[in-house]
Protein backbone atom coordinates (compact mmCIF):
# COMPACT_ATOMS: atom_id res chain seq x y z
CA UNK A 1 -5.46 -6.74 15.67
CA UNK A 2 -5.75 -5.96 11.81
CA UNK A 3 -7.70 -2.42 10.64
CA UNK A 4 -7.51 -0.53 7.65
CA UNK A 5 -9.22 2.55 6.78
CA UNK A 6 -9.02 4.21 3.33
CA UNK A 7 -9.52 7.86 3.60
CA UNK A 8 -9.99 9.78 0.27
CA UNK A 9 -7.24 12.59 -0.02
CA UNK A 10 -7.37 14.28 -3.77
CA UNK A 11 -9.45 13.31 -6.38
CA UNK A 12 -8.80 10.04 -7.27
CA UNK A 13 -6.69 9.54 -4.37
CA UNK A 14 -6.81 7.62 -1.25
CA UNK A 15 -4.43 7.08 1.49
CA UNK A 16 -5.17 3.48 3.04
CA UNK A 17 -3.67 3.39 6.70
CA UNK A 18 -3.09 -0.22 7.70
CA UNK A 19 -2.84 -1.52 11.50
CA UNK A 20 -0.94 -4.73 12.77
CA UNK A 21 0.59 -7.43 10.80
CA UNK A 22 -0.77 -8.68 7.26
CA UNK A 23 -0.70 -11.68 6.25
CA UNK A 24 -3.02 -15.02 5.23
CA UNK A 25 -5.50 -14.95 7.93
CA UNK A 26 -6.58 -11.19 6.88
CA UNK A 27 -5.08 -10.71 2.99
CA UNK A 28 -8.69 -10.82 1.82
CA UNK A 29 -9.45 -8.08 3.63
CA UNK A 30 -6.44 -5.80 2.14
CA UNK A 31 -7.62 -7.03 -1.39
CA UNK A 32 -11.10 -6.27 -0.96
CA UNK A 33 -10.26 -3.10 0.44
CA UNK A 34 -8.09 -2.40 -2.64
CA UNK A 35 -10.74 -3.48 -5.22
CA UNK A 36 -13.02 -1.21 -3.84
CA UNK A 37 -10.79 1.57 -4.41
CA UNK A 38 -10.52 0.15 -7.85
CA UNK A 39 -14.02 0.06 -8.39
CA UNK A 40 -14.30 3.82 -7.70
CA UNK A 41 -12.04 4.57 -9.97
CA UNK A 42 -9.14 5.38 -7.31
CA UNK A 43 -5.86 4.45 -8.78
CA UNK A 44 -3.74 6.49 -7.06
CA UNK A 45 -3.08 5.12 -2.96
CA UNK A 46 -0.60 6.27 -0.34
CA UNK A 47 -0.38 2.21 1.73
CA UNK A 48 0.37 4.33 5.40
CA UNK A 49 2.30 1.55 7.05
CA UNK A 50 3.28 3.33 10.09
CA UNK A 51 1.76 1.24 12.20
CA UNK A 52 2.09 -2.54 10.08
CA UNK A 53 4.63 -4.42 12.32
CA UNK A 54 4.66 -7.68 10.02
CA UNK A 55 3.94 -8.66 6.32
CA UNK A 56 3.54 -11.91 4.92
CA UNK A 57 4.25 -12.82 1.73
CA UNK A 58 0.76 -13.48 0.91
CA UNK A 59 0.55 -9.74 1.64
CA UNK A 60 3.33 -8.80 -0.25
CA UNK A 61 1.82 -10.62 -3.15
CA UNK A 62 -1.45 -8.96 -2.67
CA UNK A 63 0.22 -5.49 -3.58
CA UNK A 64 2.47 -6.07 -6.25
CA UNK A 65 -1.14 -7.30 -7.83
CA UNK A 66 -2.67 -4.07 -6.67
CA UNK A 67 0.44 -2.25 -8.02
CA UNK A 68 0.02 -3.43 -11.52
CA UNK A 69 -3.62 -3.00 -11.51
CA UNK A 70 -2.90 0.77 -10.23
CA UNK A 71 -0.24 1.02 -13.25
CA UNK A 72 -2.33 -0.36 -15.96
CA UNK A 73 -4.71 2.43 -15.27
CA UNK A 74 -2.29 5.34 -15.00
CA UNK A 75 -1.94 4.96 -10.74
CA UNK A 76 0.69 4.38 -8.76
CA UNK A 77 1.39 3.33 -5.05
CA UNK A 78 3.54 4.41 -2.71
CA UNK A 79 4.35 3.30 0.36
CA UNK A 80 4.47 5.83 3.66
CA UNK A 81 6.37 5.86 6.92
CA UNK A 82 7.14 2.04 6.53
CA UNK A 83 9.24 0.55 9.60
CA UNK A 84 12.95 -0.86 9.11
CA UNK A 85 11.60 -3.96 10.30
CA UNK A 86 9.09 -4.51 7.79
CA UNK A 87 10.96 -2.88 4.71
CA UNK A 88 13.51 -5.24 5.10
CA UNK A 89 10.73 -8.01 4.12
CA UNK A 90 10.72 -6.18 1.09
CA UNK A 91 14.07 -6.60 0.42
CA UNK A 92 15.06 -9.55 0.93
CA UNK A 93 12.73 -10.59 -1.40
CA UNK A 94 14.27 -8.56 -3.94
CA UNK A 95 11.23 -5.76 -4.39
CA UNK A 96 12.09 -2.76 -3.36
CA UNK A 97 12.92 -1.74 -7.15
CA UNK A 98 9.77 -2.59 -8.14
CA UNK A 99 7.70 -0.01 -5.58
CA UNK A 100 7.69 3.53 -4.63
CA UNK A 101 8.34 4.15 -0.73
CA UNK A 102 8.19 7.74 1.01
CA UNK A 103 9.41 8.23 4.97
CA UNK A 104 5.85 9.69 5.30
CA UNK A 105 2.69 10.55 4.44
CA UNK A 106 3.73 14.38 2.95
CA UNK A 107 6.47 12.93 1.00
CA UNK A 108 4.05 10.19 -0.04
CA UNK A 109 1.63 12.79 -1.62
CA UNK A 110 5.01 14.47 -3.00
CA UNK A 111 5.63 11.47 -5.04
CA UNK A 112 2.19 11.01 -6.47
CA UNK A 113 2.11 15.12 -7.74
CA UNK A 114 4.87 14.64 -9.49
């Protein structure tokens, strides 16, 4: 089963828990999610992956798009509490330079004060 909920933390800020694996049969739903964010104005998003247990690369190429749209307007993402499992998706593609990870949600928020 696939859920996300995006929870406004700060102004301007939203943390965006995600549940279960992501990939092609529910990517729309992460970008749509993410565009409404952008829509608001919210450039600034904590991805809580504690509980992903799988990412596609359709996925993974749905966020680097979000990351650059979250850069171009002064954002950033980080990523929180991601498993081993799944960050090693990440880099074996060669990524993980290109994104921001935390080991959770505080040190998430940390990242994004600073």
């Amino acid at each position: 089963m696939f859920k996300i909920n995006a929870v406004t933390c700060a102004p301007k800020t939203s943390i965006v828990a995600i549940e279960g694996s992501i990939d092609l049969s529910n990517v729309a739903k992460l970008k749509e999610a993410l565009d409404t964010l952008f829509k608001e104005g919210v450039y600034k998003i904590i991805l809580d992956f504690e509980k992903v247990s799988f990412i596609a690369s359709a996925g993974l190429g749905c966020l680097l798009t979000a990351r650059d749209v979250a850069l171009k307007h002064a954002g950033a993402m980080v990523f929180a509490g991601m498993s081993s499992r799944v960050r090693e998706v990440f880099d074996l593609l060669g990524i993980t330079s290109l994104l921001r990870f935390a080991p959770d949600l505080a040190g998430a928020r940390a990242q994004l004060e600073s």
